[in-house]
N, C-alpha and C. Protein backbone atom coordinates (compact mmCIF):
# COMPACT_ATOMS: atom_id res chain seq x y z
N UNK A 1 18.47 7.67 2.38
CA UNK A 1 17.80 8.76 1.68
C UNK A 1 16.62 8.18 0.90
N UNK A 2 15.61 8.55 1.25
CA UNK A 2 14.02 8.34 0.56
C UNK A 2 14.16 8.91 -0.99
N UNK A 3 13.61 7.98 -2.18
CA UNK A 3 13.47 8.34 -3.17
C UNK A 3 12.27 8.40 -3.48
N UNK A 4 11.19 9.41 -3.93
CA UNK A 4 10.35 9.74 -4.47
C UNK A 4 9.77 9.03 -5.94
N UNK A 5 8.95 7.74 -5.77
CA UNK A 5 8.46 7.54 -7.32
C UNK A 5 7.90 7.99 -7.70
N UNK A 6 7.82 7.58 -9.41
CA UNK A 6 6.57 7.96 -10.15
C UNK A 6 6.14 7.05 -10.67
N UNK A 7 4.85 6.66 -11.42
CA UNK A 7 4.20 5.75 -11.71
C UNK A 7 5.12 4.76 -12.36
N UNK A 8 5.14 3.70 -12.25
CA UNK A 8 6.25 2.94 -13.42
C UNK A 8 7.36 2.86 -12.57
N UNK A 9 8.08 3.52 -11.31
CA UNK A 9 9.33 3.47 -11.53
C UNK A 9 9.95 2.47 -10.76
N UNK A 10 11.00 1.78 -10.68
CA UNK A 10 11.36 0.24 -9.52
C UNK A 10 12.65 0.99 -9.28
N UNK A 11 12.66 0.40 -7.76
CA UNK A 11 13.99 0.32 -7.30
C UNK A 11 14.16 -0.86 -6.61
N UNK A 12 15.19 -1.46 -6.50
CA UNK A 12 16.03 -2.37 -5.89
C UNK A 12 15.92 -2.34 -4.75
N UNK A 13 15.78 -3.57 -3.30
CA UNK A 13 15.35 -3.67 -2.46
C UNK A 13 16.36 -3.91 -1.44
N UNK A 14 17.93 -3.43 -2.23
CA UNK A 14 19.32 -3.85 -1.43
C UNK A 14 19.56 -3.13 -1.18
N UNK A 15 20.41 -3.31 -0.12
CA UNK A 15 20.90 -1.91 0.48
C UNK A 15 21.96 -1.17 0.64
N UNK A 16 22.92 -0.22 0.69
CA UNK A 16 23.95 0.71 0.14
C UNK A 16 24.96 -0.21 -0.13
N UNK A 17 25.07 -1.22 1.48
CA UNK A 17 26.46 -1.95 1.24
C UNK A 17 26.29 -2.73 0.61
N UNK A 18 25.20 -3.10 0.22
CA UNK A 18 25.18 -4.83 -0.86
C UNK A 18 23.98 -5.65 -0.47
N UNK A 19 24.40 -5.64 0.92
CA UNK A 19 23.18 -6.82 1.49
C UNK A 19 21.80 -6.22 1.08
N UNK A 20 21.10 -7.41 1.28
CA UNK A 20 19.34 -7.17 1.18
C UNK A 20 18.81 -6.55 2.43
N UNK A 21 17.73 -5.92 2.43
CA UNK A 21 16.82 -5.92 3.17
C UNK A 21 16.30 -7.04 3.59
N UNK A 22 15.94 -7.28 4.95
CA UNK A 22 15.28 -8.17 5.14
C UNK A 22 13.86 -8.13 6.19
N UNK A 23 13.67 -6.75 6.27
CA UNK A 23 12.31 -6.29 6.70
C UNK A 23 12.13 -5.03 6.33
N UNK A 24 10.63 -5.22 5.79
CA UNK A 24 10.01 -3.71 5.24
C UNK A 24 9.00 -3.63 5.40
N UNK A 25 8.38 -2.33 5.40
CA UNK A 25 6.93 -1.65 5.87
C UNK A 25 6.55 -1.12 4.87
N UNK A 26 5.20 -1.64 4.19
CA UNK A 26 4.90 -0.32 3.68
C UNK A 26 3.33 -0.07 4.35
N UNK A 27 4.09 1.54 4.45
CA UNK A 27 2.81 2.45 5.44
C UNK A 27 2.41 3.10 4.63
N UNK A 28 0.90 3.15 4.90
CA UNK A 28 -0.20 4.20 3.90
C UNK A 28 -0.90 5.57 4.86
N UNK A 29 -0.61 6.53 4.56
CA UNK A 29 -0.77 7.54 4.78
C UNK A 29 -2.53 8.73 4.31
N UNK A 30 -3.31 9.41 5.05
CA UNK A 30 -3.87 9.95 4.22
C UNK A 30 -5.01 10.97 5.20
N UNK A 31 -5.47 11.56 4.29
CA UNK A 31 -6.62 12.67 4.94
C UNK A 31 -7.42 12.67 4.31
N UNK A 32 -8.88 13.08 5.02
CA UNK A 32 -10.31 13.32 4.23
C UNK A 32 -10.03 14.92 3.87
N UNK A 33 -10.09 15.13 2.71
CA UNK A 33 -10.20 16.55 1.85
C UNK A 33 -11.13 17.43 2.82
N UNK A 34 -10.88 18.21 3.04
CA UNK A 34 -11.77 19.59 3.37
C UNK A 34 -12.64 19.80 2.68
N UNK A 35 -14.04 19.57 3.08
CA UNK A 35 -15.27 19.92 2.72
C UNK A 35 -15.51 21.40 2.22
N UNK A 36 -16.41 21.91 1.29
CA UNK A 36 -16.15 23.29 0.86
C UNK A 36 -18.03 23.57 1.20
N UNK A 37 -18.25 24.89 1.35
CA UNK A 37 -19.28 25.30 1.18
C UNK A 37 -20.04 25.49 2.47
N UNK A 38 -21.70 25.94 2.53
CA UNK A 38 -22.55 25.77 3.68
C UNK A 38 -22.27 24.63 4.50
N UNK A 39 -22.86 24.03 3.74
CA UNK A 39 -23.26 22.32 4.48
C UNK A 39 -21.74 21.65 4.96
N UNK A 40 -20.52 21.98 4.40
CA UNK A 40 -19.33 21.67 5.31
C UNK A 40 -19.62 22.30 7.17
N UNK A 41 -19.86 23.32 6.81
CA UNK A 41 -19.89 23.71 8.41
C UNK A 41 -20.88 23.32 8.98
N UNK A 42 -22.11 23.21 8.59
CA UNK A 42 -23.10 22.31 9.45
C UNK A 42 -22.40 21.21 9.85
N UNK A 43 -22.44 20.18 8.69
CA UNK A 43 -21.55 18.43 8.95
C UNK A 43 -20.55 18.18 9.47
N UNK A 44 -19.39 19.38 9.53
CA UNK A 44 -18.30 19.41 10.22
C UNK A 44 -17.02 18.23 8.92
N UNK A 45 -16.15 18.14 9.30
CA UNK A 45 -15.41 17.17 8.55
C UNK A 45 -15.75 15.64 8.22
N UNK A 46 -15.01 15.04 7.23
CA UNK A 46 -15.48 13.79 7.21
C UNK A 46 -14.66 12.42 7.53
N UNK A 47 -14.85 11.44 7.35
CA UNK A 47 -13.82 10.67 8.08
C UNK A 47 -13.88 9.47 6.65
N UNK A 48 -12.77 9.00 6.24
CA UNK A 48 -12.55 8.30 5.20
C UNK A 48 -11.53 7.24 5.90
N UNK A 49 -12.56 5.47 5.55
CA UNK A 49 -12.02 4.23 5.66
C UNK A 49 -11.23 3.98 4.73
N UNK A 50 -10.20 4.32 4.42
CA UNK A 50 -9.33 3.32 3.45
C UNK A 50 -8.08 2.05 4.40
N UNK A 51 -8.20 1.09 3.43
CA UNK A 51 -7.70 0.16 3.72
C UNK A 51 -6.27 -0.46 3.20
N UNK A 52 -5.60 -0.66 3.42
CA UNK A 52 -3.85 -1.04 3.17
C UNK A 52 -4.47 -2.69 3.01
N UNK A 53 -4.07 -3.31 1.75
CA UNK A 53 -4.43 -4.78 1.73
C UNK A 53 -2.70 -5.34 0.64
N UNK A 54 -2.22 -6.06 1.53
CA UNK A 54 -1.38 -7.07 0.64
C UNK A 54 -1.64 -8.43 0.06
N UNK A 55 -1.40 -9.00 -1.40
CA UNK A 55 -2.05 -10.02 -1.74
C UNK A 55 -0.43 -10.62 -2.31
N UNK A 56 -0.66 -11.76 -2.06
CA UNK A 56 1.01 -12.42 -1.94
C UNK A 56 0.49 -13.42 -3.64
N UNK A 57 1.18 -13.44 -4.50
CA UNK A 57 0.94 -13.80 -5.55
C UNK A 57 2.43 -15.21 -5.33
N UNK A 58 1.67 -16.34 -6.49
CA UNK A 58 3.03 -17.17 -7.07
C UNK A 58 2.45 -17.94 -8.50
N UNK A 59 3.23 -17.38 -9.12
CA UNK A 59 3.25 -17.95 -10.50
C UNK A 59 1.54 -17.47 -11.03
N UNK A 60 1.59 -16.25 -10.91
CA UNK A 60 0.34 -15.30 -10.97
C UNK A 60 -0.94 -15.76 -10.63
N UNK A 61 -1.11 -16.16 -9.57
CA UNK A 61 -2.22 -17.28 -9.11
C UNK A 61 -1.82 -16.05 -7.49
N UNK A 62 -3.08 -15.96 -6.52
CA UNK A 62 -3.31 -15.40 -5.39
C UNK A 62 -3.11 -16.73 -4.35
N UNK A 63 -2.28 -16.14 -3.14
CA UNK A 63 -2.04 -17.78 -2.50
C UNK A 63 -2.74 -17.36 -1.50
N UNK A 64 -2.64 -15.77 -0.31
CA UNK A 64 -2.64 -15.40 0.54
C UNK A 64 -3.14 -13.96 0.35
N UNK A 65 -3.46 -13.16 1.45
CA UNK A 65 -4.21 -11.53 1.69
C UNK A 65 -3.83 -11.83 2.82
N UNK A 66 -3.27 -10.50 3.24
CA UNK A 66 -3.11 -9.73 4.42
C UNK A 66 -4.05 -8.65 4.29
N UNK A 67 -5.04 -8.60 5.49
CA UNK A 67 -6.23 -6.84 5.10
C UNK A 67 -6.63 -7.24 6.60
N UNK A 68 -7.28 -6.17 7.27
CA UNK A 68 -8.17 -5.82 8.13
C UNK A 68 -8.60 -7.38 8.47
N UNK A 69 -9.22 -7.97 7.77
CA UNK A 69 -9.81 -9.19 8.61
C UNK A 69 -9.09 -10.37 8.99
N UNK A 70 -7.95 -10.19 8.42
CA UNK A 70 -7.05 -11.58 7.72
C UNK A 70 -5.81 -10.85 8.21
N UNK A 71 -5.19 -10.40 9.56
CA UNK A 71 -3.99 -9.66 9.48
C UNK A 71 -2.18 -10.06 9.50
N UNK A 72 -2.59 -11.59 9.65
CA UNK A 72 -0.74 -12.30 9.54
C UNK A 72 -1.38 -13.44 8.13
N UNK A 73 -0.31 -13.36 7.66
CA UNK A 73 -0.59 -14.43 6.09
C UNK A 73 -0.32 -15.81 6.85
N UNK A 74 -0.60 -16.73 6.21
CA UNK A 74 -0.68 -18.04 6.88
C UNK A 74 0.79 -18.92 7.01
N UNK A 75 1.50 -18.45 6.73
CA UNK A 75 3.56 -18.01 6.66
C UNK A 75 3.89 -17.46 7.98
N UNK A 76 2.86 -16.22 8.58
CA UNK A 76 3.56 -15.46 8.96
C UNK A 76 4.02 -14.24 9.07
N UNK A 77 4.70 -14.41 7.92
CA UNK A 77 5.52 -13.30 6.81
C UNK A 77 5.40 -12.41 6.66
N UNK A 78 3.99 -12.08 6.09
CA UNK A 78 3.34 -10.75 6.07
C UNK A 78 2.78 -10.29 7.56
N UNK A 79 2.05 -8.79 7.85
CA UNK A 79 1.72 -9.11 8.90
C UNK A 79 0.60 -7.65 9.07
N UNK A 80 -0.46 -7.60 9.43
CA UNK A 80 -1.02 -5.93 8.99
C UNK A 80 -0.64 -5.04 9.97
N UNK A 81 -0.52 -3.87 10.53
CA UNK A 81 -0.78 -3.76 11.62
C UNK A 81 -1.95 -3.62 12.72
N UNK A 82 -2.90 -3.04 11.46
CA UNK A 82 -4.15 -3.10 12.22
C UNK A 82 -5.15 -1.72 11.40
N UNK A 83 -6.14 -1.76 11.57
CA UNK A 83 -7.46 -1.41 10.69
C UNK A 83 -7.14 -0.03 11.11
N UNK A 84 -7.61 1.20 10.68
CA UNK A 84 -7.68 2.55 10.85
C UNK A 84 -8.62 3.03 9.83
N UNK A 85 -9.95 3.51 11.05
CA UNK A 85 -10.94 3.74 10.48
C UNK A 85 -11.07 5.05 9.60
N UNK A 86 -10.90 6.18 9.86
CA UNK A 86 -10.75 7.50 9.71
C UNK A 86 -9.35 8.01 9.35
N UNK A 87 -8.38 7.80 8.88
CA UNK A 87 -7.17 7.97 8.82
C UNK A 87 -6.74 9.48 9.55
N UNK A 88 -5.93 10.33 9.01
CA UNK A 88 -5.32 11.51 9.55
C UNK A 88 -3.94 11.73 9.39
N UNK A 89 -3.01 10.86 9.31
CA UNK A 89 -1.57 11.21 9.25
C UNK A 89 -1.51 12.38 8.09
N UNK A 90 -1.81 11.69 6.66
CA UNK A 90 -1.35 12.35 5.64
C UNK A 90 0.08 12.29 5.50
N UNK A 91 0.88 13.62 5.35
CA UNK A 91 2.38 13.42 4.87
C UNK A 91 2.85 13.35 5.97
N UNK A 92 2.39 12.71 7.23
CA UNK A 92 3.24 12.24 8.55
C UNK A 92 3.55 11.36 8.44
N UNK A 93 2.94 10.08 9.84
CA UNK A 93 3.44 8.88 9.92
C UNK A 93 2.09 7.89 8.84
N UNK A 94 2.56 7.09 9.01
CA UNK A 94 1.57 5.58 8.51
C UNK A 94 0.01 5.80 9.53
N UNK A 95 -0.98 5.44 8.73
CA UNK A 95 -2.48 5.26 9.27
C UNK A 95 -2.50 3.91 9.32
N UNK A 96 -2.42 2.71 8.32
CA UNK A 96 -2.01 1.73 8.31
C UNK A 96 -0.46 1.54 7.72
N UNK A 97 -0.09 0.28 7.98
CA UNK A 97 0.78 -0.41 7.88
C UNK A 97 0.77 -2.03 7.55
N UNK A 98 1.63 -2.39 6.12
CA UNK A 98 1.92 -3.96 6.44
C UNK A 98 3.51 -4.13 6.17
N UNK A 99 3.90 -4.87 7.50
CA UNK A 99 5.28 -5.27 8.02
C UNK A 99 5.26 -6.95 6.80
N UNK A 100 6.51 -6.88 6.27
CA UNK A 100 6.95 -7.82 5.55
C UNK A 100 8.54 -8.56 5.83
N UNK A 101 8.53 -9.73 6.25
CA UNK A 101 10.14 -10.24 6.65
C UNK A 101 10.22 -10.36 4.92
N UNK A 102 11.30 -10.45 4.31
CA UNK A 102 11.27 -10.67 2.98
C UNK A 102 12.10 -11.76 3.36
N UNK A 103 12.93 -12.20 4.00
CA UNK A 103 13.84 -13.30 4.52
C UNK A 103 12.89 -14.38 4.44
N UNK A 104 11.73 -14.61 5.19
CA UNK A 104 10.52 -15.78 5.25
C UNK A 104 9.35 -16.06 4.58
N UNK A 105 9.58 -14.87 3.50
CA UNK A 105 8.32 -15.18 2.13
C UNK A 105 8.65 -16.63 1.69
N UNK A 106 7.67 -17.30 1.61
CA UNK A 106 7.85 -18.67 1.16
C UNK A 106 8.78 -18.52 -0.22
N UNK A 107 9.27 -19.57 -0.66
CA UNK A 107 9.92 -19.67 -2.09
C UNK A 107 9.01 -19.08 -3.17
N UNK A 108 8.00 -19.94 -3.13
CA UNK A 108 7.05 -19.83 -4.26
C UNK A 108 6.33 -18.43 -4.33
N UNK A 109 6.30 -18.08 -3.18
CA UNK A 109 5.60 -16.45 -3.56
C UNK A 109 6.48 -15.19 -4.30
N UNK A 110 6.44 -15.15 -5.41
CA UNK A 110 7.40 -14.12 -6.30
C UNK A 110 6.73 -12.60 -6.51
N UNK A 111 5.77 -12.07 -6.16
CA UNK A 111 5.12 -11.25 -6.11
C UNK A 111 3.87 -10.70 -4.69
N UNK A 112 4.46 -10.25 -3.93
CA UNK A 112 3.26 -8.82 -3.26
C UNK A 112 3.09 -7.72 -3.80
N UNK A 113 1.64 -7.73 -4.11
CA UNK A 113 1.07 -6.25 -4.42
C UNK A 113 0.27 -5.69 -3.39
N UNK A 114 0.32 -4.26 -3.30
CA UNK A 114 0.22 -3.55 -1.83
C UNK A 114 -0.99 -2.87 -3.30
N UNK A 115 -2.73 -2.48 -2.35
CA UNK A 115 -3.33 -1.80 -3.07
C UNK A 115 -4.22 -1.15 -1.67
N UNK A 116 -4.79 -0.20 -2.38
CA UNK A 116 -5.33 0.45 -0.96
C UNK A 116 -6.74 0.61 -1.41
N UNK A 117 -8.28 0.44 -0.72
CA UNK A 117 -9.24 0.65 -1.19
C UNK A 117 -10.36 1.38 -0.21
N UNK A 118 -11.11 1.88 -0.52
CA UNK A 118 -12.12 3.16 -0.18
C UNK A 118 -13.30 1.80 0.48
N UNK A 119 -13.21 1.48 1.22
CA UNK A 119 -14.64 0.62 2.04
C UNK A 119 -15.25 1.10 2.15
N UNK A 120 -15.13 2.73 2.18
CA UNK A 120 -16.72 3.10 3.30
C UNK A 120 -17.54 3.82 1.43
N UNK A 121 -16.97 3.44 0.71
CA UNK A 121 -17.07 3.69 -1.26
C UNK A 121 -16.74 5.25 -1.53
N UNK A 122 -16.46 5.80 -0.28
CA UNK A 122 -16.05 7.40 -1.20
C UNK A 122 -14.95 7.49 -2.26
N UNK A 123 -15.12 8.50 -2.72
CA UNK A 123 -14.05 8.38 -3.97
C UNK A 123 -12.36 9.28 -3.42
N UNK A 124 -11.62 8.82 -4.47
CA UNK A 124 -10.33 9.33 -4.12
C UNK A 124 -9.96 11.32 -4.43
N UNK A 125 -11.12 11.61 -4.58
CA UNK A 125 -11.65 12.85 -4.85
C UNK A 125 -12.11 13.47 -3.58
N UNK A 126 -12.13 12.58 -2.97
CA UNK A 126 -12.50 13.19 -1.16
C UNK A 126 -11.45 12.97 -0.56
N UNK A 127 -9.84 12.20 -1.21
CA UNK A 127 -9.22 12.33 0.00
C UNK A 127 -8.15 13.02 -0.58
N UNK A 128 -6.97 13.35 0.07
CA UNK A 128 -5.78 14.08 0.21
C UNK A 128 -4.76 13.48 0.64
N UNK A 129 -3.29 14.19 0.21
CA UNK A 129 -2.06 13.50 0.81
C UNK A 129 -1.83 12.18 1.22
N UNK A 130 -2.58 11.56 0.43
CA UNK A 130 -2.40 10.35 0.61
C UNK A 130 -0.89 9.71 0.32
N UNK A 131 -0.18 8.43 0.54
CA UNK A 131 1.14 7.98 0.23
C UNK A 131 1.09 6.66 0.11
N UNK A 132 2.15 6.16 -0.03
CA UNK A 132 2.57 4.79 0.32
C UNK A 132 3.95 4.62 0.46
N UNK A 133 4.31 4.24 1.45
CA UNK A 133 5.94 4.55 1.66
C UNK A 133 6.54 3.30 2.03
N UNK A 134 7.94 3.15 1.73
CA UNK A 134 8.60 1.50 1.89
C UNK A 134 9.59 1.74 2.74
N UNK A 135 9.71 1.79 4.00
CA UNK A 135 10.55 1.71 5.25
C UNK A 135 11.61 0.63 5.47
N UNK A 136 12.88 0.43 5.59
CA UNK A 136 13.47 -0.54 6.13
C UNK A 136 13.57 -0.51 7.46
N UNK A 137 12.32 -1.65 8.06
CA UNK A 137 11.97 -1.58 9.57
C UNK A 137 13.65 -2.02 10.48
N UNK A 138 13.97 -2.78 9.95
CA UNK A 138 15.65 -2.61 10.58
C UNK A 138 16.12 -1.73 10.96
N UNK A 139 16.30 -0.62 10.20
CA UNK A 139 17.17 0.59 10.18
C UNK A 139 15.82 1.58 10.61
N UNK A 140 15.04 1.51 10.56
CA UNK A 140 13.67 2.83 10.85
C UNK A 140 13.95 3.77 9.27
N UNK A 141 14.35 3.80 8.36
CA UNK A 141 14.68 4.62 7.35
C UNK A 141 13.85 4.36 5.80
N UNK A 142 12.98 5.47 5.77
CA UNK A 142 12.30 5.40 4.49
C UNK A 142 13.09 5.22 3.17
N UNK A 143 12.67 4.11 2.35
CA UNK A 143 13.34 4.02 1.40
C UNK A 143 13.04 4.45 0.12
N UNK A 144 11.71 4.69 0.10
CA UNK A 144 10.76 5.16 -1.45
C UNK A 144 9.64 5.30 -0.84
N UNK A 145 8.86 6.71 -1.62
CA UNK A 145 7.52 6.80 -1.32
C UNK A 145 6.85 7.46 -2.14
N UNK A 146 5.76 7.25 -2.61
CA UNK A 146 4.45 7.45 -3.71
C UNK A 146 3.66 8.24 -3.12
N UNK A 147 3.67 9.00 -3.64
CA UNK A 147 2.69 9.99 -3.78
C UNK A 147 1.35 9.93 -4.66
N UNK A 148 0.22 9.34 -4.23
CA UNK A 148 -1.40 9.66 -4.69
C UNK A 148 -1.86 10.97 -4.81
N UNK A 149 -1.70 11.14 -6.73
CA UNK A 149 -2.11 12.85 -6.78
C UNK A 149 -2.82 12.48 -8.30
N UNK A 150 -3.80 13.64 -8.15
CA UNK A 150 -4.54 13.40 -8.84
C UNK A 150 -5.85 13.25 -8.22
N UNK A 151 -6.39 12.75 -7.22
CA UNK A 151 -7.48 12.56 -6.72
C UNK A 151 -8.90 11.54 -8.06
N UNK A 152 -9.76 11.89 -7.87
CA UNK A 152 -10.55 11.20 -9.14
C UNK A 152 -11.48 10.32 -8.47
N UNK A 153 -11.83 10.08 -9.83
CA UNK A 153 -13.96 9.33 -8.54
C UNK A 153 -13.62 7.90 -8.97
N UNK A 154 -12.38 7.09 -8.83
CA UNK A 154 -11.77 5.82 -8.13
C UNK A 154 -12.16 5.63 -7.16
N UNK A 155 -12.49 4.04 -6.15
CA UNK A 155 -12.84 4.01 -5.10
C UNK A 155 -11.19 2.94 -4.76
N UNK A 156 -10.37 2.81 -5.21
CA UNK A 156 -9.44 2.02 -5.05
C UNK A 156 -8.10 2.10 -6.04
N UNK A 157 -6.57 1.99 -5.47
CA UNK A 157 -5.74 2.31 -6.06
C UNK A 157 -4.59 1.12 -6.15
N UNK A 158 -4.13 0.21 -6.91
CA UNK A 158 -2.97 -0.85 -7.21
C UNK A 158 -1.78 0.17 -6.79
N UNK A 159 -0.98 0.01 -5.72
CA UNK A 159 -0.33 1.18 -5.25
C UNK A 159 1.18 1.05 -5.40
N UNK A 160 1.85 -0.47 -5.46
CA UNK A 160 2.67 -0.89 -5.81
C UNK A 160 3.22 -2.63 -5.06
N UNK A 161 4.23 -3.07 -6.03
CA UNK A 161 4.40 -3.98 -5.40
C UNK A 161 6.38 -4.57 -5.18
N UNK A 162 6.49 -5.34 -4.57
CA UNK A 162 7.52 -5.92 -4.57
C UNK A 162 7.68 -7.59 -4.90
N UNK A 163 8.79 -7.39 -5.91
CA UNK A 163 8.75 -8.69 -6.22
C UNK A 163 10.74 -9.11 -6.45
N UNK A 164 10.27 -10.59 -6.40
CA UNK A 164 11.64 -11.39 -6.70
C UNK A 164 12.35 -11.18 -7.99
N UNK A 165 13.82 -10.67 -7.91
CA UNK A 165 14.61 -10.42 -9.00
C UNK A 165 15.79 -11.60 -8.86
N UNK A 166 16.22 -13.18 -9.25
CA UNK A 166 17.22 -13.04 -9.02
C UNK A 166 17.81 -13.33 -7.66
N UNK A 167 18.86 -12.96 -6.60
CA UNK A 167 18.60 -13.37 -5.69
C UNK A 167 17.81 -12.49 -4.92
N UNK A 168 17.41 -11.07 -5.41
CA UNK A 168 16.85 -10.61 -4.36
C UNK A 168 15.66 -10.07 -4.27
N UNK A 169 14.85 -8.81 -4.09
CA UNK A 169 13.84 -8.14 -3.86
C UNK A 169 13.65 -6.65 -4.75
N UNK A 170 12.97 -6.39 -5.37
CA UNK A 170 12.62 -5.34 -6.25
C UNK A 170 11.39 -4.36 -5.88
N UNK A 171 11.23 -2.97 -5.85
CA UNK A 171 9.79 -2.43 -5.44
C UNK A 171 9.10 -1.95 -6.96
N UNK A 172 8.04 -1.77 -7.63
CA UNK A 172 7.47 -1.36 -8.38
C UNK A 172 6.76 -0.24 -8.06
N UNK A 173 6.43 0.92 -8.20
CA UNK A 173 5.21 1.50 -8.34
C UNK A 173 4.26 1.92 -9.12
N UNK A 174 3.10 0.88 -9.20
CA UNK A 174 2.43 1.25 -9.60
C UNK A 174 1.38 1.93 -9.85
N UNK A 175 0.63 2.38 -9.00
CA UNK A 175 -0.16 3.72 -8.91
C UNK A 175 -1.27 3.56 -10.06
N UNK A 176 -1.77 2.51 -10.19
CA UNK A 176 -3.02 2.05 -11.27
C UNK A 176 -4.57 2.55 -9.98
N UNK A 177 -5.42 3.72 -10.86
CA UNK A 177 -6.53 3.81 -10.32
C UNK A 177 -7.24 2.43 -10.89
N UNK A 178 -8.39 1.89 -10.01
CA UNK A 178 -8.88 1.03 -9.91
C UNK A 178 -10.95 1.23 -8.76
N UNK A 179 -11.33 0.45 -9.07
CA UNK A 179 -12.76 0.75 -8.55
C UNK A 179 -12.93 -0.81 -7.79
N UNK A 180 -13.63 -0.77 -6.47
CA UNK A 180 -13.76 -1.38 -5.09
C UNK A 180 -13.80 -1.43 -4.32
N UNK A 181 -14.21 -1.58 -3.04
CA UNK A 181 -14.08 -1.52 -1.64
C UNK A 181 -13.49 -2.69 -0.76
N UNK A 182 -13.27 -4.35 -1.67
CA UNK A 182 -12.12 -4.85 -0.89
C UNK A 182 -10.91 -4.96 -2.10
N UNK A 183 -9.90 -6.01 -1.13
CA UNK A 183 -8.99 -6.42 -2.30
C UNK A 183 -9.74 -7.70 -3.43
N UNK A 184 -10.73 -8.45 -2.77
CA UNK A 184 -11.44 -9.19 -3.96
C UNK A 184 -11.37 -8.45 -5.30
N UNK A 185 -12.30 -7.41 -5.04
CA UNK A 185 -13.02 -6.53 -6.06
C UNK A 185 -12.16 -6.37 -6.93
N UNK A 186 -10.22 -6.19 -6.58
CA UNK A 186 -9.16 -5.09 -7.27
C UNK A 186 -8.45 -6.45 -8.05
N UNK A 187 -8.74 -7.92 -8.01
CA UNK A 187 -7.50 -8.97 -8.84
C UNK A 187 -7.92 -8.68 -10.24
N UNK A 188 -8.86 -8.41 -10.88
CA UNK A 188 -9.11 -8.29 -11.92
C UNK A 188 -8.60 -7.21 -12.73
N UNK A 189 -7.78 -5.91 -11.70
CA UNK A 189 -7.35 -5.08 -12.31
C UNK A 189 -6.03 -5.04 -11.72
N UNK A 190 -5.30 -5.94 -10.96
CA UNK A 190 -4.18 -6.37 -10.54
C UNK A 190 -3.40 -7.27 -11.69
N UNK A 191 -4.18 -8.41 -12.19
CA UNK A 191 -3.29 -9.28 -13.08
C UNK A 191 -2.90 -8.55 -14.01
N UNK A 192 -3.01 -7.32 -14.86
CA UNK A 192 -2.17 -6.89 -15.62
C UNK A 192 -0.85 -6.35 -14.90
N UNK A 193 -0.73 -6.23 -13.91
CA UNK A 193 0.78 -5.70 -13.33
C UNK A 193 1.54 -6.85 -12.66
N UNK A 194 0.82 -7.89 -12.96
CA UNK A 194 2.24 -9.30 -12.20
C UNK A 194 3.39 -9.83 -13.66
């Protein structure tokens, strides 16, 4: 059963019977807003680049990025699935995706943060239904998913992350608006959430 966050909220990355997870997805979801007015129907709809970028943190220092250009971390571990220019799912399936073994994260990496950013620079005011959802690719079964509401003239969002508790795996969501078009642009408004 999928639990619905809200900004702030963590859940635990184990699963009913005890054991851990040991592979997860998180898929980003989304649509370009419906244009209003004359000039919508001349131009027709619009098409919005956002990007799914994971940045593998240890001991709050950046080791690794998974994004569009860079799509398996140098582990492995992480893995993207692949660029999606124009998105469309929305509250369907994933537009992008990054697949995570949590079993083969190196030791030292105690923190991934998953952030999503506007490349082509439109604002989050042009898009819609956007998500971010945490799948246990094992089982195919959504485990938590975020909802981006609010919209706003952000070009980039800190969307949440998972990190080491202990022996096991934790999800955060954080849902911090943020301004950029890669993940470079977003560490400066990332280190307050490691």
């Amino acid at each position: 059963m999928s639990i619905n966050l809200s900004k702030g909220q963590q859940i635990s990355l184990s699963k009913a019977d005890g054991n851990a997870l040991t592979s997860v997805r998180m898929g980003l979801g989304w649509q370009a807003a419906p244009r209003k007015g004359f000039l919508a129907k001349l131009t027709g709809g619009s098409e919005i680049d956002l990007d799914a970028s994971a940045v593998l943190f240890a001991a709050g220092q950046p080791v690794d990025v998974v994004f569009f250009q860079h799509l398996v971390s140098d582990d492995g571990s992480v893995r993207h699935t692949g660029d999606n220019l124009t998105g469309g799912a929305g509250a369907g399936g994933d537009d992008e995706a990054i697949l995570v073994e949590l079993a083969r994260v190196p030791a030292h990496v105690d923190q991934i943060v998953f952030t999503v950013n506007s490349f082509t620079g439109q604002t989050f005011a042009e898009v819609q239904n956007a998500f971010c959802r945490l799948v246990d690719e094992t089982a195919g079964a959504e485990l938590a998913r975020y909802t981006l509401t609010g919209g706003g003239h952000h070009t980039a969002q800190i969307m949440a992350k998972v990190y080491r508790t202990g022996g096991g795996w934790q999800m955060k969501a954080i849902g911090e608006p943020a301004t950029g078009r890669t993940f470079q642009d977003l560490l400066p408004a990332i280190a307050p959430h490691l």
